[in-house]
Structures are given as structure tokens and as C-alpha cells.
C-alpha atoms as a PDB file:
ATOM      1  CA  UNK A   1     -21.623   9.469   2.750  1.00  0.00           C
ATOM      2  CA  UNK A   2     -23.363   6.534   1.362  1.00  0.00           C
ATOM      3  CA  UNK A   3     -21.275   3.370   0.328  1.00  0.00           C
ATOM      4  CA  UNK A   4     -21.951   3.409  -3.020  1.00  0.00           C
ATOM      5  CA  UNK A   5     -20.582   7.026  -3.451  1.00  0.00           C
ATOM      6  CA  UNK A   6     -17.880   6.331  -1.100  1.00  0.00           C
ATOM      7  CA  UNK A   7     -17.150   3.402  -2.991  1.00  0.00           C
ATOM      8  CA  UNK A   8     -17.707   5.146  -6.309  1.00  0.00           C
ATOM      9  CA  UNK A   9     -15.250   7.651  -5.167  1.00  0.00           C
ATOM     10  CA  UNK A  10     -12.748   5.102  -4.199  1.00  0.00           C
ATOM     11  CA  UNK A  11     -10.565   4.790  -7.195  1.00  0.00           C
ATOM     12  CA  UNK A  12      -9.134   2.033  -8.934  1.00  0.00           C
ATOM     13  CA  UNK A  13      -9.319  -1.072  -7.161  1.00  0.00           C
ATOM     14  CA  UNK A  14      -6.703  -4.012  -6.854  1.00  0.00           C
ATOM     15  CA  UNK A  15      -7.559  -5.969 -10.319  1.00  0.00           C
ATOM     16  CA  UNK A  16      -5.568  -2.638 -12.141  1.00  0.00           C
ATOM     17  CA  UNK A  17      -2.324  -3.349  -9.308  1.00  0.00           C
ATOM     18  CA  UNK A  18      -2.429  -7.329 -10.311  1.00  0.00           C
ATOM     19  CA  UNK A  19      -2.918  -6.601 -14.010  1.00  0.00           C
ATOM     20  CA  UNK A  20       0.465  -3.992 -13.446  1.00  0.00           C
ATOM     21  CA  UNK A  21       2.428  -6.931 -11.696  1.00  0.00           C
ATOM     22  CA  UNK A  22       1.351  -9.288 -14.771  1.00  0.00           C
ATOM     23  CA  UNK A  23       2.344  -6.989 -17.182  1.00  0.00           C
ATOM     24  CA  UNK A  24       5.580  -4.819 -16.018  1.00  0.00           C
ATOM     25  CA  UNK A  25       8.863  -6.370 -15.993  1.00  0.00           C
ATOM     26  CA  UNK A  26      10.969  -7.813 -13.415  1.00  0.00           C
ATOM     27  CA  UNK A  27      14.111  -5.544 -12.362  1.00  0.00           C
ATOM     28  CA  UNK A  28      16.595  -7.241  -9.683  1.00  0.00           C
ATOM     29  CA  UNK A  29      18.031  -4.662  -7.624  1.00  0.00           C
ATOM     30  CA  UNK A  30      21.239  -3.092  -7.837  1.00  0.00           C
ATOM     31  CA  UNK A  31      23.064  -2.991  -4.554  1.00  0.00           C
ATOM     32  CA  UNK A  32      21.188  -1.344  -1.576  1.00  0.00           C
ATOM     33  CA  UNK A  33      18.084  -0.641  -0.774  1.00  0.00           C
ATOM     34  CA  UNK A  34      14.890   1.348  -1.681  1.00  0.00           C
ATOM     35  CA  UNK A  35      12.931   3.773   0.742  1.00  0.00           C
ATOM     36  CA  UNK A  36       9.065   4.166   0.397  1.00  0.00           C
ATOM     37  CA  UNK A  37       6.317   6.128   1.976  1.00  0.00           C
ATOM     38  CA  UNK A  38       3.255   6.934   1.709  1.00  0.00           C
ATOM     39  CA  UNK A  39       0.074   8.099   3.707  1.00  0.00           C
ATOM     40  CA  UNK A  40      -2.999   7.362   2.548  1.00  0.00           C
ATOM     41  CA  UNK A  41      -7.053   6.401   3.105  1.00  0.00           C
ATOM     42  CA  UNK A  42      -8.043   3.411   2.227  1.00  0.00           C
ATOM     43  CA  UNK A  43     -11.987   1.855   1.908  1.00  0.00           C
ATOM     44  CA  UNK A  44     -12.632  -1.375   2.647  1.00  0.00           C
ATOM     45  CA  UNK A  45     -14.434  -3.431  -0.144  1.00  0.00           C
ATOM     46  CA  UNK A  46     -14.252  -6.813   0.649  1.00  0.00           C
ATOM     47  CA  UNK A  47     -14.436  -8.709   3.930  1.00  0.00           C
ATOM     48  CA  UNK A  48     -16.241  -7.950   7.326  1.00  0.00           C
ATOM     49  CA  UNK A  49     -15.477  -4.186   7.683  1.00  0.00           C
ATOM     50  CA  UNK A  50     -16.784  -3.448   3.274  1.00  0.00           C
ATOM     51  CA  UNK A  51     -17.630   0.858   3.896  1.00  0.00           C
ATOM     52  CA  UNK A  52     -15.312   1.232   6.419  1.00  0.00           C
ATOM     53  CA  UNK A  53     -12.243   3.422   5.778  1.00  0.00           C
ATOM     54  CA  UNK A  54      -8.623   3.328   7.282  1.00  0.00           C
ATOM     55  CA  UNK A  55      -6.172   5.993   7.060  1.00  0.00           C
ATOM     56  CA  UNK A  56      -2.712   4.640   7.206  1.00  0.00           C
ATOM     57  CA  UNK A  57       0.903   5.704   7.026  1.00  0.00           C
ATOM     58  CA  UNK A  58       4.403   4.376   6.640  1.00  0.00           C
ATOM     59  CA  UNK A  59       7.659   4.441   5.481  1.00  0.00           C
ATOM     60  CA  UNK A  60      10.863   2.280   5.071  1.00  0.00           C
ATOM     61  CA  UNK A  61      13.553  -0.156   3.211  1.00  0.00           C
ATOM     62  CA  UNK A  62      14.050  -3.007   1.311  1.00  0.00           C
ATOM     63  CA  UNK A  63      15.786  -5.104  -0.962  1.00  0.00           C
ATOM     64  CA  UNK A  64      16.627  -8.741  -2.022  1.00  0.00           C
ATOM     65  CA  UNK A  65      13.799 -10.461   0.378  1.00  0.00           C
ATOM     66  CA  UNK A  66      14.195  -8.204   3.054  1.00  0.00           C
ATOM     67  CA  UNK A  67      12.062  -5.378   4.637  1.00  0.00           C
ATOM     68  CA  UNK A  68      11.993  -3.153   7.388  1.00  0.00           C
ATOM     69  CA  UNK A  69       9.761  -0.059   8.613  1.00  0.00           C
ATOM     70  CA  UNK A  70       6.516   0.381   9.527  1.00  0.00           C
ATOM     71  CA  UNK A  71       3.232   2.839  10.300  1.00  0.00           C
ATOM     72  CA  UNK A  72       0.192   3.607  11.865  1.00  0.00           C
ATOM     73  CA  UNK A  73      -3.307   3.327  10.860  1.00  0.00           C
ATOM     74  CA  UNK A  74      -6.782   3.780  12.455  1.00  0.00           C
ATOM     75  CA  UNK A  75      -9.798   1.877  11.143  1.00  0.00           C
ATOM     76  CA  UNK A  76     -13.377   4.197  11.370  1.00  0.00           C
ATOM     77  CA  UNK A  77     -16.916   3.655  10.172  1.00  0.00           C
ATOM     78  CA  UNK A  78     -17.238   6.668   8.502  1.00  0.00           C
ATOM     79  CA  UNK A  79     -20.824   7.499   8.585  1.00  0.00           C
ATOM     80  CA  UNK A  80     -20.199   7.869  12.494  1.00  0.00           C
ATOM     81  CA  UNK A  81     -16.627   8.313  12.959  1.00  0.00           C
ATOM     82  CA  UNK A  82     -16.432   6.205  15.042  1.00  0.00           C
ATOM     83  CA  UNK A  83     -12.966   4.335  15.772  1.00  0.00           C
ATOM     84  CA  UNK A  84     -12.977   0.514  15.275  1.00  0.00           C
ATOM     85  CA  UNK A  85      -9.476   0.253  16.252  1.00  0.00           C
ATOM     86  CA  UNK A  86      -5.665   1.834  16.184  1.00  0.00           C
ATOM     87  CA  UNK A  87      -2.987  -0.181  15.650  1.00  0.00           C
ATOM     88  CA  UNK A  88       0.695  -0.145  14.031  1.00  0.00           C
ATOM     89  CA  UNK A  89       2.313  -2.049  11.523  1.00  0.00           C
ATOM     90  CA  UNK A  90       5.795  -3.024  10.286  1.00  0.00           C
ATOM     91  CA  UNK A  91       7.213  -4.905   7.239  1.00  0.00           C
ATOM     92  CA  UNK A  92       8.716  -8.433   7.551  1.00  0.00           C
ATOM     93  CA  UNK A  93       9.196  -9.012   4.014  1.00  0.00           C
ATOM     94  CA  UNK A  94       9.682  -8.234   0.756  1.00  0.00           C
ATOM     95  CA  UNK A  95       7.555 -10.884  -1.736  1.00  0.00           C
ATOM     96  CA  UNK A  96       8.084  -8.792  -4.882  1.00  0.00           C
ATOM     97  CA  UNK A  97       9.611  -5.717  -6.356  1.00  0.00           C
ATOM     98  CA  UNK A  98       8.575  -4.669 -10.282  1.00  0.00           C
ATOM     99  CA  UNK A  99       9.844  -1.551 -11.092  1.00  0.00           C
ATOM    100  CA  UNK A 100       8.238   0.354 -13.871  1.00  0.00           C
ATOM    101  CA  UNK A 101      10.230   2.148 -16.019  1.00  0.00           C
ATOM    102  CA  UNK A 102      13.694   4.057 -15.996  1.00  0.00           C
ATOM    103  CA  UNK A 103      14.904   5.962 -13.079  1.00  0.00           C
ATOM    104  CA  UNK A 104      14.184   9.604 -12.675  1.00  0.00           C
ATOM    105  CA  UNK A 105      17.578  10.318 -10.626  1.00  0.00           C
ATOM    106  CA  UNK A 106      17.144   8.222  -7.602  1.00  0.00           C
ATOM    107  CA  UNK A 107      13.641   8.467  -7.446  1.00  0.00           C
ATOM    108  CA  UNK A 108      11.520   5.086  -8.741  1.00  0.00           C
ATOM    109  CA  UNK A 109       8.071   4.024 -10.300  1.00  0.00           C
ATOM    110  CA  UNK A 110       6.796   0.598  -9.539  1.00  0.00           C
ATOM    111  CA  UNK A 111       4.763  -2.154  -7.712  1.00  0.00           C
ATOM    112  CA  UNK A 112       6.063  -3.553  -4.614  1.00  0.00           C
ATOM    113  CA  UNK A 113       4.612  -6.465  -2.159  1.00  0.00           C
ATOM    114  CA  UNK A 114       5.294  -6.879   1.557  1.00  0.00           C
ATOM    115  CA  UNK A 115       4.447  -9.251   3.684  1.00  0.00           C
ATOM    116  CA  UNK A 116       3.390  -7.311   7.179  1.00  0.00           C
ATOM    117  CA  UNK A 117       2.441  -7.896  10.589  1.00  0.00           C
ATOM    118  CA  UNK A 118      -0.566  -5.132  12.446  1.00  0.00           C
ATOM    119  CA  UNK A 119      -0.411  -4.940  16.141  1.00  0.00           C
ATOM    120  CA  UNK A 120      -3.909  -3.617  16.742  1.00  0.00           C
ATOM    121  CA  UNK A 121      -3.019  -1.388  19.863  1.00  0.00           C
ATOM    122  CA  UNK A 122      -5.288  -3.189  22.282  1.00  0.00           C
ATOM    123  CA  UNK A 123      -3.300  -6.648  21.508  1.00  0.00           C
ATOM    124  CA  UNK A 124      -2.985  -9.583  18.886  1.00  0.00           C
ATOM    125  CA  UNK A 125      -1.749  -9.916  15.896  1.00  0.00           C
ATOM    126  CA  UNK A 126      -2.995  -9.924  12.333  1.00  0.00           C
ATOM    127  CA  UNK A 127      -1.049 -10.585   9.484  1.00  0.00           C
ATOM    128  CA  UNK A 128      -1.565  -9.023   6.276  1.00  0.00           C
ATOM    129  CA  UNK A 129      -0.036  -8.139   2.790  1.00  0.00           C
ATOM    130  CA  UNK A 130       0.486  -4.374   1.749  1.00  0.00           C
ATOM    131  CA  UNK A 131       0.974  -3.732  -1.672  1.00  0.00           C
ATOM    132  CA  UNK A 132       2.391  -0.244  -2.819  1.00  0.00           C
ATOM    133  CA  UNK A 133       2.158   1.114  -6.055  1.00  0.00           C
ATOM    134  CA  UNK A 134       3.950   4.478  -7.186  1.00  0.00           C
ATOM    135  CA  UNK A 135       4.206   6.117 -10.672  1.00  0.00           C
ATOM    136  CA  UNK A 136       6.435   9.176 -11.305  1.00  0.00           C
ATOM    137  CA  UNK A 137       5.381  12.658 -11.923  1.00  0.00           C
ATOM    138  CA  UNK A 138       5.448  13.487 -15.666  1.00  0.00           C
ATOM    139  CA  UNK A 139       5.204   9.867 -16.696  1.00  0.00           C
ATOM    140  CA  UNK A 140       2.049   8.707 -15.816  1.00  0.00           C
ATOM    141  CA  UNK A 141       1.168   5.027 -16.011  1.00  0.00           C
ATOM    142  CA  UNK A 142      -2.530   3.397 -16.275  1.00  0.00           C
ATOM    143  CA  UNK A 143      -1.268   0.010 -15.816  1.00  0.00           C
ATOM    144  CA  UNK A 144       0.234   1.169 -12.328  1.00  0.00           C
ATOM    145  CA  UNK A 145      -2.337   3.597 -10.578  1.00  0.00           C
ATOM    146  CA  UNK A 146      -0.705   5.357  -7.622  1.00  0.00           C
ATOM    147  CA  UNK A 147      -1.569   4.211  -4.007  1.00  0.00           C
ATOM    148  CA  UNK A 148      -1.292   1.213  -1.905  1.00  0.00           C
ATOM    149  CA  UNK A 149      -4.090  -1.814  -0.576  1.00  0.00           C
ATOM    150  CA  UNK A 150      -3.854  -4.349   2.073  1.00  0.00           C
ATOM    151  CA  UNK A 151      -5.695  -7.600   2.331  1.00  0.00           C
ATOM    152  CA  UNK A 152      -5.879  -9.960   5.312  1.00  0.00           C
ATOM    153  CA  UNK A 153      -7.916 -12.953   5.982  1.00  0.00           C
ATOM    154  CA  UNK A 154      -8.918 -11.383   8.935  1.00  0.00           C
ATOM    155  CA  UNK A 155     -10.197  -8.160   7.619  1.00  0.00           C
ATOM    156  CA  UNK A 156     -10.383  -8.414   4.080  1.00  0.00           C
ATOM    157  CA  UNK A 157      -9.186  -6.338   1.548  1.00  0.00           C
ATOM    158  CA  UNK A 158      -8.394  -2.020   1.924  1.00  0.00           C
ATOM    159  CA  UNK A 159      -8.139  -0.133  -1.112  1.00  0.00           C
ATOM    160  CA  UNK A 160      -6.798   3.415  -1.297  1.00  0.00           C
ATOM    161  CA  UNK A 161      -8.536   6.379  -2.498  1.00  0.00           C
ATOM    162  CA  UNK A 162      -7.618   8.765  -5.230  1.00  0.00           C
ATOM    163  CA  UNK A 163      -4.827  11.072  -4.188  1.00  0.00           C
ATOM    164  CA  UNK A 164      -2.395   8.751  -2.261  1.00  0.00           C
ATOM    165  CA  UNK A 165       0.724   9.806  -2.133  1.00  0.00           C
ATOM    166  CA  UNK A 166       3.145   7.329  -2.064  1.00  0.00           C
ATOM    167  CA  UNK A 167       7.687   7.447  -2.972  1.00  0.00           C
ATOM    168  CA  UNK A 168      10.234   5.231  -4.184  1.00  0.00           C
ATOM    169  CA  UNK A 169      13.760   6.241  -3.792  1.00  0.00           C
ATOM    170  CA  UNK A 170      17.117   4.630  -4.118  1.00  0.00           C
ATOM    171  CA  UNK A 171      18.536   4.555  -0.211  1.00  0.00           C
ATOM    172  CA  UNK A 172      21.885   5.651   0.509  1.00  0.00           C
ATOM    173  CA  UNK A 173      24.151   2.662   1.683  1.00  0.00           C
END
């Protein structure tokens, strides 16, 4: 696939998930947590790696400041398939939480930003920011595209394709 289609194809970059966090309101949290997951693929358009594609997943909690949880994700060229690198990933923050709307039981629409840390699996460290955005079925929102992206100084920014699936859910206590 050539970049420009694959980058065509790519979806709605992160200048619609900034102009959602400029424009939605602020909701504190009630007491407890929220859960999130997603799995998604992700194209690379700024940085070193710009083509490539990760696929990523991951799932946990947060609330006030704090995160916790984590994934995997493997970084390809996808013209070859071949593997740059695996690697996991957890949370060690929670920057911002805007949610988007009311409630649809415990279930959630809105933007949140974590601060994370990847372990690529042949050593180091990288840390990066992973923003996750989630809209609820039945009440779309163009402001707040579904998916997630995650930028690092180290290797740039990763923006998800159409079709991510990502959740927000109250957490049991």
C-alpha cells in the first residue's frame, strides 16, 4: 500500500482530538475509577517511523491523577511486514479526563490523556503520551472521533485508523 493511500485511509488525525479537549467540558470524577480498552492500528505520520503502522492494545483504570494498566503493541513497515520492534506499555498517569456528554448507564464518552512508559521488549525505555478518545453508540460526536494516538519525542506521533474500538466504563469500587 502506498503512503499516501495508507495515509489517506488513516482517519482523522490528532488536530480533531485537541480541538475535542478545547471544546468539551471538564467533568471531575465521582468516586472510583473508570476502565478503558481498546485495540487498535495506528499509522505513524510524524517523526522517524511516518508510513509505518503499529497495532496496539490495552486496557485499565483511573481516576483523580492516577492510572494503572497497560498493553502490547508491535511496530511494522507495512509494505514488508517486517517487525521494527515489540514492546509493552503501562500507564503512569492520568494528565486529563473530559468526558463528553451524559452517561449511558455506566458506560462513558470522552477524551482522556495518560502519561505512559513503552518497554520495547529488547530493553530501554521510551516515554510517551497516549491519548484515548471514545464516543457512544447512538450518539455520535464529530468533535470526538473514536480511537486513540500516541506521540513521543522518540518516535513521533501514531494515529489510529478508522474502526478503533475503544470503552469507557464506570469501575466497580
Amino acid at each position: 500500500m502506498k503512503r499516501r493511500t495508507l495515509l489517506k485511509h488513516a482517519g482523522v488525525g490528532s488536530l480533531a482530538l485537541v480541538a475535542a479537549s478545547n471544546t468539551l467540558g471538564t467533568t471531575a470524577l465521582a468516586s472510583g475509577k473508570i476502565r478503558f480498552a481498546f485495540g487498535a492500528a495506528a499509522v505513524a505520520d510524524s517523526g522517524p517511523f511516518v508510513g509505518d503502522v503499529a497495532l496496539l492494545d490495552g486496557s485499565g483504570k483511573f481516576g483523580g491523577d492516577d492510572a494503572e494498566g497497560g498493553g502490547r503493541l508491535t511496530h511494522f513497515h507495512p509494505a514488508t511486514g517486517a517487525v521494527v520492534a515489540t514492546a509493552s506499555w503501562r500507564a503512569k498517569k492520568l494528565t486529563s479526563f473530559v468526558q463528553s456528554g451524559s452517561a449511558l448507564g455506566t458506560h462513558l464518552a470522552g477524551l482522556a490523556t495518560l502519561e505512559i512508559e513503552v518497554r520495547p521488549d529488547n530493553g530501554g525505555e521510551i516515554a510517551a503520551t497516549l491519548r484515548i478518545s471514545c464516543h457512544l453508540p447512538g450518539r455520535p460526536d464529530p468533535a470526538l472521533p473514536e480511537g486513540i494516538d500516541i506521540t513521543s519525542a522518540a518516535v513521533g506521533h501514531f494515529r489510529a485508523f478508522p474502526g478503533t474500538s475503544t470503552l469507557f466504563a464506570r469501575a466497580e469500587d
